[in-house]
PDB file of N, CA and C in Angstrom:
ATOM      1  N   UNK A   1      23.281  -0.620 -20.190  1.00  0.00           N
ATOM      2  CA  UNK A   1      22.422  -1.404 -19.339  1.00  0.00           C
ATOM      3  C   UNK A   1      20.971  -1.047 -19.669  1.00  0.00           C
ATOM      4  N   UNK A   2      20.032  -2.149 -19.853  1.00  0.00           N
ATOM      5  CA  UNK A   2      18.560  -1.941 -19.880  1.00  0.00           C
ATOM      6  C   UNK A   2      17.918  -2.324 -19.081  1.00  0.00           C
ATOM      7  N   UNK A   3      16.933  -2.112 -19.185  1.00  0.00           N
ATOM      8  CA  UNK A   3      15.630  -2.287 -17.817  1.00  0.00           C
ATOM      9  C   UNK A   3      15.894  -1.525 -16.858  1.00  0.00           C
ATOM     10  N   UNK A   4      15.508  -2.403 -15.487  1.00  0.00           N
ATOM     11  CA  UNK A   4      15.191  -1.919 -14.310  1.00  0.00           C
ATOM     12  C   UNK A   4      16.786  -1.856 -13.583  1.00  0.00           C
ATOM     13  N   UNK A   5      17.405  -3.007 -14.314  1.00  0.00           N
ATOM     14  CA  UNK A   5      18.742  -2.634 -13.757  1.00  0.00           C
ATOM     15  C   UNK A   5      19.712  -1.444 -14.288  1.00  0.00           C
ATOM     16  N   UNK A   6      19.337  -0.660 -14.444  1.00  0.00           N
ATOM     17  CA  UNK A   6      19.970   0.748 -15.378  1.00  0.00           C
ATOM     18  C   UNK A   6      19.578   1.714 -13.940  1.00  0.00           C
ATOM     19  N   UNK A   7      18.370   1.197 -13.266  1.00  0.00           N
ATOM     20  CA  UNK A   7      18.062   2.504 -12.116  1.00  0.00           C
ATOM     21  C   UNK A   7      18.683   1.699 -10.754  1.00  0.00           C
ATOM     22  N   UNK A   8      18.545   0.095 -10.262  1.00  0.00           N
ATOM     23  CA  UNK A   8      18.957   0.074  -9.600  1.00  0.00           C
ATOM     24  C   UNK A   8      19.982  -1.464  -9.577  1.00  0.00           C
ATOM     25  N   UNK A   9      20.665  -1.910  -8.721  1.00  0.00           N
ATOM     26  CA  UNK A   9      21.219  -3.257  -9.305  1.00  0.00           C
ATOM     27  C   UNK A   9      20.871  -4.376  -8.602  1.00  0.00           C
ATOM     28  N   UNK A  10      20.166  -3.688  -7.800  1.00  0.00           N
ATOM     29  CA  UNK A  10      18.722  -5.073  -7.266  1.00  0.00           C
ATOM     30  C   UNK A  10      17.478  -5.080  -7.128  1.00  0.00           C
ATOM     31  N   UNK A  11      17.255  -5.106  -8.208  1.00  0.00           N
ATOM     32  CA  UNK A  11      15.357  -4.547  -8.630  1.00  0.00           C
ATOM     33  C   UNK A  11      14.206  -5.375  -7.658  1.00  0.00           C
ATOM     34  N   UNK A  12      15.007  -6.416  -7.326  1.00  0.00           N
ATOM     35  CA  UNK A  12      13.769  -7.468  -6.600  1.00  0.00           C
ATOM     36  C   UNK A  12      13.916  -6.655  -5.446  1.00  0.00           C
ATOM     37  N   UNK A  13      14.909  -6.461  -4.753  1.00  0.00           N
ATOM     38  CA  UNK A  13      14.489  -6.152  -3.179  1.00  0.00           C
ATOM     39  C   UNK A  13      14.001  -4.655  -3.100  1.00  0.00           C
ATOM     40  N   UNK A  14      14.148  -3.908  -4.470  1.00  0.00           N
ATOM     41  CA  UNK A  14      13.666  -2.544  -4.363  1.00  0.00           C
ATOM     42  C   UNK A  14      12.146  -2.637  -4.361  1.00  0.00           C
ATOM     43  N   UNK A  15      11.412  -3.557  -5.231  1.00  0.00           N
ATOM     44  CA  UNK A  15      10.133  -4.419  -5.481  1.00  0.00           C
ATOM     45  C   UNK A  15       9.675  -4.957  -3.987  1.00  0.00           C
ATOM     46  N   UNK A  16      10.421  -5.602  -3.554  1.00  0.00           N
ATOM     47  CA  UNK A  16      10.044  -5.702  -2.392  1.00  0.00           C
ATOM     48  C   UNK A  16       9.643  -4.363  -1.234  1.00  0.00           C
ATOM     49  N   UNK A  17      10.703  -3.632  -0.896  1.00  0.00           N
ATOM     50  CA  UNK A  17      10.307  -2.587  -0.487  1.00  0.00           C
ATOM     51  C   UNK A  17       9.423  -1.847  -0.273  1.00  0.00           C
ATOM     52  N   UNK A  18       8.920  -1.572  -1.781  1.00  0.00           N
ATOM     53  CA  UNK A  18       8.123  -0.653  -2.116  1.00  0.00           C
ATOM     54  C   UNK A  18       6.555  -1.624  -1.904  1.00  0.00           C
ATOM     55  N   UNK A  19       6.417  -2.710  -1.792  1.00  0.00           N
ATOM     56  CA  UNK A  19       5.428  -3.643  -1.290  1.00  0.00           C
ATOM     57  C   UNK A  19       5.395  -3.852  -0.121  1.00  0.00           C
ATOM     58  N   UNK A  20       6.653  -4.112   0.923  1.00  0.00           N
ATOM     59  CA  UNK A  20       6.255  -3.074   2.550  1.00  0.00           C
ATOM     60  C   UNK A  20       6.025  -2.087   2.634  1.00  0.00           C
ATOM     61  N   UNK A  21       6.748  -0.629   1.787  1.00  0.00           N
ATOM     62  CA  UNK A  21       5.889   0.297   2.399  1.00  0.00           C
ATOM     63  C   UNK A  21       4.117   0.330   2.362  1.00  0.00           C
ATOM     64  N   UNK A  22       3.962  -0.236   1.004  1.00  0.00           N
ATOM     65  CA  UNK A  22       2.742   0.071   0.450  1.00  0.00           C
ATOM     66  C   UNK A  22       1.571  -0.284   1.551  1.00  0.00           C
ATOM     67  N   UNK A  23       2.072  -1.906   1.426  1.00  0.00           N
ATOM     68  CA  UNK A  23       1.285  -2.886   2.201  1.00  0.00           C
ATOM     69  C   UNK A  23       1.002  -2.309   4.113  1.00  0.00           C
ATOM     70  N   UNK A  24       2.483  -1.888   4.587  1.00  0.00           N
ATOM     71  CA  UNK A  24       2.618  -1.230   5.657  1.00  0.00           C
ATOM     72  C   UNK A  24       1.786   0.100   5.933  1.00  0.00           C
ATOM     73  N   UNK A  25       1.820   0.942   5.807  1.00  0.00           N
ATOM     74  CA  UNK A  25       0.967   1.959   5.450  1.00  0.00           C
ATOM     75  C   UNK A  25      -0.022   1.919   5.527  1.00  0.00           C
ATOM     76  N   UNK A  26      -0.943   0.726   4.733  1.00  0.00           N
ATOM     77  CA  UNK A  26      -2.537   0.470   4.618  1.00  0.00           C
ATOM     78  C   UNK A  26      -2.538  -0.147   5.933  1.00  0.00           C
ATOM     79  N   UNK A  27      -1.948  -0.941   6.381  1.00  0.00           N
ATOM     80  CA  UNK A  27      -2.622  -2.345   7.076  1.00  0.00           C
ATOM     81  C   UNK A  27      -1.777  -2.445   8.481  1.00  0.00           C
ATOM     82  N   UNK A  28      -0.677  -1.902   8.943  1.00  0.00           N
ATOM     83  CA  UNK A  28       0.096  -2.396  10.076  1.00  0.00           C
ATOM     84  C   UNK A  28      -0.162  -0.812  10.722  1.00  0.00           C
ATOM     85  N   UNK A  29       0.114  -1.079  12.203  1.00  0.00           N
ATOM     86  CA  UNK A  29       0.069   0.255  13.047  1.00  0.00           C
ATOM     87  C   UNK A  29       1.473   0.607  13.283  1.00  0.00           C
ATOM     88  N   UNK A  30       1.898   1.832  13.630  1.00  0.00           N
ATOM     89  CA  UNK A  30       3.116   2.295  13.160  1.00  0.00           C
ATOM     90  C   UNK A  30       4.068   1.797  13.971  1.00  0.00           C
ATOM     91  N   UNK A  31       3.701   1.105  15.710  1.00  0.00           N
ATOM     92  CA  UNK A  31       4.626   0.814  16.463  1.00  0.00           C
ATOM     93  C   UNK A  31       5.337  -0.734  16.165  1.00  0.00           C
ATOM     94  N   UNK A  32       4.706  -1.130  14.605  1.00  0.00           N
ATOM     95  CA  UNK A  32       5.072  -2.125  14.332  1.00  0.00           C
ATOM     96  C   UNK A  32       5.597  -2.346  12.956  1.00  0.00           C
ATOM     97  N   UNK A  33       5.390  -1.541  12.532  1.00  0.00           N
ATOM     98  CA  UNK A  33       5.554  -0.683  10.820  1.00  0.00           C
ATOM     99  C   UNK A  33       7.387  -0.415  10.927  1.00  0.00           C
ATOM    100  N   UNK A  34       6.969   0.749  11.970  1.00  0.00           N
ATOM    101  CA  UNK A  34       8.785   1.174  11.932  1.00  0.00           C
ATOM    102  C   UNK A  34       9.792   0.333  12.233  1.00  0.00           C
ATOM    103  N   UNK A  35       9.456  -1.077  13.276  1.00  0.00           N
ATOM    104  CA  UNK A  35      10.661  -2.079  13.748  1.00  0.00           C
ATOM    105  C   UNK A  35      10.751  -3.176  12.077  1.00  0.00           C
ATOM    106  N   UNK A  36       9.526  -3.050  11.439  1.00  0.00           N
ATOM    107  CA  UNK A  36       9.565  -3.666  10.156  1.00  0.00           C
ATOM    108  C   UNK A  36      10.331  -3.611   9.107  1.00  0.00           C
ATOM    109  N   UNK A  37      10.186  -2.117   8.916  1.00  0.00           N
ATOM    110  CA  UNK A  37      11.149  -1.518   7.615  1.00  0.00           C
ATOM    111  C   UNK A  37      12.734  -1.467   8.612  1.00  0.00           C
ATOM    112  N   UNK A  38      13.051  -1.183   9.695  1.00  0.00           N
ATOM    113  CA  UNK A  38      14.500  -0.806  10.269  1.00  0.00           C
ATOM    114  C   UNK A  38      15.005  -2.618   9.644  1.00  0.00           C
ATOM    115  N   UNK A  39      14.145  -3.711  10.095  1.00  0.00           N
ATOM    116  CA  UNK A  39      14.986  -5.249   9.818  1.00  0.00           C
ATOM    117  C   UNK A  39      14.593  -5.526   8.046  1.00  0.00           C
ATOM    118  N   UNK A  40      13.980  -5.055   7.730  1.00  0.00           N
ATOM    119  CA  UNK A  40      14.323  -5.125   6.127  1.00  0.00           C
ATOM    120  C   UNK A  40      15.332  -4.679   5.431  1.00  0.00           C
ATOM    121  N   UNK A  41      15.601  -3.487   5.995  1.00  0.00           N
ATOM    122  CA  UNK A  41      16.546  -2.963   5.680  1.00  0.00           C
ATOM    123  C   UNK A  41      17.771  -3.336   6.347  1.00  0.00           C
ATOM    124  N   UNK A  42      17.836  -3.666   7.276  1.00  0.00           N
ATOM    125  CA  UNK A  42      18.889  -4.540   7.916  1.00  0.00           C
ATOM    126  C   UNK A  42      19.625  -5.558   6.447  1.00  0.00           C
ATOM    127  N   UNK A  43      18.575  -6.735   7.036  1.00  0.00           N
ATOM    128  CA  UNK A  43      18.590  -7.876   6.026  1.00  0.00           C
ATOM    129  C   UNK A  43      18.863  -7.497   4.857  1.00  0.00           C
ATOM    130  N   UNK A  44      18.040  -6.825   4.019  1.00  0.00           N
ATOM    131  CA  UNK A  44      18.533  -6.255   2.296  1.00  0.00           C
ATOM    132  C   UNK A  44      19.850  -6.144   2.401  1.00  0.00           C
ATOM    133  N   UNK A  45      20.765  -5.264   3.233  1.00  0.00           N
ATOM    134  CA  UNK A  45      21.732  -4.533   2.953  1.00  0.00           C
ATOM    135  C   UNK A  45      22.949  -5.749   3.615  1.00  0.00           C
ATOM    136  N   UNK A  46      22.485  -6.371   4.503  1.00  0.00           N
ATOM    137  CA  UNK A  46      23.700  -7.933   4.664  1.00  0.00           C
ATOM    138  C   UNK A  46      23.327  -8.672   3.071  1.00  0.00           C
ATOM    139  N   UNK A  47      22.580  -8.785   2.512  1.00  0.00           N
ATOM    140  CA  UNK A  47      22.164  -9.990   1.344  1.00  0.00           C
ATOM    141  C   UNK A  47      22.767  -9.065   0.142  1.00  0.00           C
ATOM    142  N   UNK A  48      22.611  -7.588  -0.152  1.00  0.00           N
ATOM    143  CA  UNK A  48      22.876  -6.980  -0.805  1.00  0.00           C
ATOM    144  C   UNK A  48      24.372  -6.970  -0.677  1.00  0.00           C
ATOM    145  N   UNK A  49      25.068  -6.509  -0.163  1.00  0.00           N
ATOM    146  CA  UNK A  49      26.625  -6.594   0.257  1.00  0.00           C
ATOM    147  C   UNK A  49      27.269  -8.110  -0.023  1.00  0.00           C
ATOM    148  N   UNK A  50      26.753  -9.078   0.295  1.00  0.00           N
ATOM    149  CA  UNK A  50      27.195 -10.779  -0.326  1.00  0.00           C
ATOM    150  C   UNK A  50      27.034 -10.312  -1.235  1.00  0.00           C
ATOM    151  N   UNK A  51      25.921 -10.191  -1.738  1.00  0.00           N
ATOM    152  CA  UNK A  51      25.556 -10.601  -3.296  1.00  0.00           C
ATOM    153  C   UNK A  51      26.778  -9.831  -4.216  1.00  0.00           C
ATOM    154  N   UNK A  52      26.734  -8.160  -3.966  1.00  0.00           N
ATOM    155  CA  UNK A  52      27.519  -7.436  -4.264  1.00  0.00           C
ATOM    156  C   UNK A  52      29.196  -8.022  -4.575  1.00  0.00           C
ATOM    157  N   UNK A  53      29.626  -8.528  -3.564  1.00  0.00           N
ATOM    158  CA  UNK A  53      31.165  -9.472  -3.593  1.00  0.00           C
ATOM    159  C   UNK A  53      30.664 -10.452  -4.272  1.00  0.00           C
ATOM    160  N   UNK A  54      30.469 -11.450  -4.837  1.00  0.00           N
ATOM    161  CA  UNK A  54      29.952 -12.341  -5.384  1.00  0.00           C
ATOM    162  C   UNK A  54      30.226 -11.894  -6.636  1.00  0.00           C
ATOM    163  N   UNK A  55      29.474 -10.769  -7.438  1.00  0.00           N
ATOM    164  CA  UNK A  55      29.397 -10.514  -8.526  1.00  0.00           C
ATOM    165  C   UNK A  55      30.929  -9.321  -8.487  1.00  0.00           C
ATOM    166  N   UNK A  56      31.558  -8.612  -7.922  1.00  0.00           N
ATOM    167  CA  UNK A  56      32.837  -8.418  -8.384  1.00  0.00           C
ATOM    168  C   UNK A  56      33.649  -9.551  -8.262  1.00  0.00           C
ATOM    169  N   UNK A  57      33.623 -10.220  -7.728  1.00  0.00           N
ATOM    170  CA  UNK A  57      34.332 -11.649  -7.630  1.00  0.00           C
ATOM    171  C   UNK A  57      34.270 -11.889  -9.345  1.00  0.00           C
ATOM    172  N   UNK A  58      33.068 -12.241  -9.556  1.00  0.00           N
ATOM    173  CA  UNK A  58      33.163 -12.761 -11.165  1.00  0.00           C
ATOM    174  C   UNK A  58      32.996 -12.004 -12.093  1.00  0.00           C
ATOM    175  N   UNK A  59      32.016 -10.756 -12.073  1.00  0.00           N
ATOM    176  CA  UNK A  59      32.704  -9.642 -13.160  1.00  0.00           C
ATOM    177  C   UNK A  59      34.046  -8.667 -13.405  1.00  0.00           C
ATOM    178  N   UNK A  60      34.643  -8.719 -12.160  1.00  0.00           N
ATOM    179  CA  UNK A  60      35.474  -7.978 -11.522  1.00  0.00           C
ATOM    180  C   UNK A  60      35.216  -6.521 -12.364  1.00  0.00           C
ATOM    181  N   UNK A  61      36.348  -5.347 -12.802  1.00  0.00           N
ATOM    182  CA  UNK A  61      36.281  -4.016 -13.111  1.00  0.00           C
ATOM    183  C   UNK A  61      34.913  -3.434 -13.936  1.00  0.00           C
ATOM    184  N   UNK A  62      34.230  -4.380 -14.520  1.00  0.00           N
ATOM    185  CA  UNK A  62      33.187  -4.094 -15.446  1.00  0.00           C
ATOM    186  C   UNK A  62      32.085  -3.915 -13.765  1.00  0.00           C
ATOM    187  N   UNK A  63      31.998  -4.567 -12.936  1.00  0.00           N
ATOM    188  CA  UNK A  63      31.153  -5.005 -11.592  1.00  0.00           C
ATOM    189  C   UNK A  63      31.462  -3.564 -11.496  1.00  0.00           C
ATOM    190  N   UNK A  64      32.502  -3.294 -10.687  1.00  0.00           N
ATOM    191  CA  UNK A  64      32.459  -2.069  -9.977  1.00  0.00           C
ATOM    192  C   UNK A  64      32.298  -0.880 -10.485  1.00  0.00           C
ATOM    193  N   UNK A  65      32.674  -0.619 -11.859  1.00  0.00           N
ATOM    194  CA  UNK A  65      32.319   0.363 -12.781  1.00  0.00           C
ATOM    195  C   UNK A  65      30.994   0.094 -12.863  1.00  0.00           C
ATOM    196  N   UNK A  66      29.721  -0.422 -13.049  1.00  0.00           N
ATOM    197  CA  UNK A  66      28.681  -0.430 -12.425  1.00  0.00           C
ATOM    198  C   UNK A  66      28.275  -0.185 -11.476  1.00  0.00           C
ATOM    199  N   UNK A  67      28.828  -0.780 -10.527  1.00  0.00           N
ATOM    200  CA  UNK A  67      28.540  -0.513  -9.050  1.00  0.00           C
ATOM    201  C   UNK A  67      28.745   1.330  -8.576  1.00  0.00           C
ATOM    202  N   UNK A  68      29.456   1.300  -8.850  1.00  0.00           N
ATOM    203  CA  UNK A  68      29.731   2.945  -8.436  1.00  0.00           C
ATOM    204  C   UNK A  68      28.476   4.065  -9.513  1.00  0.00           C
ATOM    205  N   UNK A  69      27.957   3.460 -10.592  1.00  0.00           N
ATOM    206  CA  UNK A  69      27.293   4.271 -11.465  1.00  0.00           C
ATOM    207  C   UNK A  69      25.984   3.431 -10.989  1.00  0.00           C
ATOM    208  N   UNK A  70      25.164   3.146 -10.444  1.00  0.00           N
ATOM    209  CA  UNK A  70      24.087   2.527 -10.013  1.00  0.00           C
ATOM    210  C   UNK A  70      23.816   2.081  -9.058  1.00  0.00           C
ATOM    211  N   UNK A  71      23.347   2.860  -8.080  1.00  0.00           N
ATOM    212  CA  UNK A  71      22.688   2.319  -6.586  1.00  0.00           C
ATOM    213  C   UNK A  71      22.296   0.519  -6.334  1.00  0.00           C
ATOM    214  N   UNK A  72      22.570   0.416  -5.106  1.00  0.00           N
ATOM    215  CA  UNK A  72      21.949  -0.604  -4.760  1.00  0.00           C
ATOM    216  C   UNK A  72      20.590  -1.144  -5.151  1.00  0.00           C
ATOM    217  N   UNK A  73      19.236  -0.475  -4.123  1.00  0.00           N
ATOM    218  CA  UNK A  73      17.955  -1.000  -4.302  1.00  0.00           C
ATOM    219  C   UNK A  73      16.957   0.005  -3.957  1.00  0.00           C
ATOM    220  N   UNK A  74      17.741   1.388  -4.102  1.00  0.00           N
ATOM    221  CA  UNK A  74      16.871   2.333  -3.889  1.00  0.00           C
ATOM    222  C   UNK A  74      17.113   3.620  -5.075  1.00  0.00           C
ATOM    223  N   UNK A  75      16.185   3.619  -6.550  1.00  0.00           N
ATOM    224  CA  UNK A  75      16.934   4.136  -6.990  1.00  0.00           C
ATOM    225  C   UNK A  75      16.672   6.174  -6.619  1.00  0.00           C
ATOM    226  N   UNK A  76      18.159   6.237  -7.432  1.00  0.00           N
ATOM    227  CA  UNK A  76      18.345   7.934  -7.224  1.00  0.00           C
ATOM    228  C   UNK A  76      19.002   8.469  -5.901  1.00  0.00           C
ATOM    229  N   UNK A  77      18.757   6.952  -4.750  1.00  0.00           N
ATOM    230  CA  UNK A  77      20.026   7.156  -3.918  1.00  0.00           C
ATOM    231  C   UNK A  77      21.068   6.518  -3.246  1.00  0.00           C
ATOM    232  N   UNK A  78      22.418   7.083  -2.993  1.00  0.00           N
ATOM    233  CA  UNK A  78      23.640   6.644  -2.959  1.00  0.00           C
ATOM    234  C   UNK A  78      23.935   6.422  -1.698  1.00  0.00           C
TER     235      UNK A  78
END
């Protein structure tokens, strides 16, 4: 595997993320910061989980042998 998908197997919403925290941090106050990131992460991880079945659906054993060797959208953790 190359690129960005070698660290995680959904680079956009990790991209995203890392553009709420960033953005969050500078610009939002925290009593509104923290209910922010808890429903992102909500949401990511329902869209992430479809998506996830979807693609063992059609890669099947090659999918999950990935899947188990490469995080979701956060890389380095499981």
């Amino acid at each position: 595997m190359a690129g960005p998908y070698r660290f995680v197997r959904h680079p956009i919403y990790a991209s995203m993320f890392s553009v709420l925290l960033g953005t969050g941090f500078l610009t939002t106050p925290w009593w509104l910061f923290i209910p922010a990131i808890i429903l992102f992460l909500i949401g990511t991880e329902i869209r992430v989980r479809i998506e996830d079945k979807l693609l063992a659906a059609h890669f099947g054993a090659k999918f999950d042998a990935y899947r188990k060797s490469v995080p979701a959208y956060v890389p380095f953790l499981r």
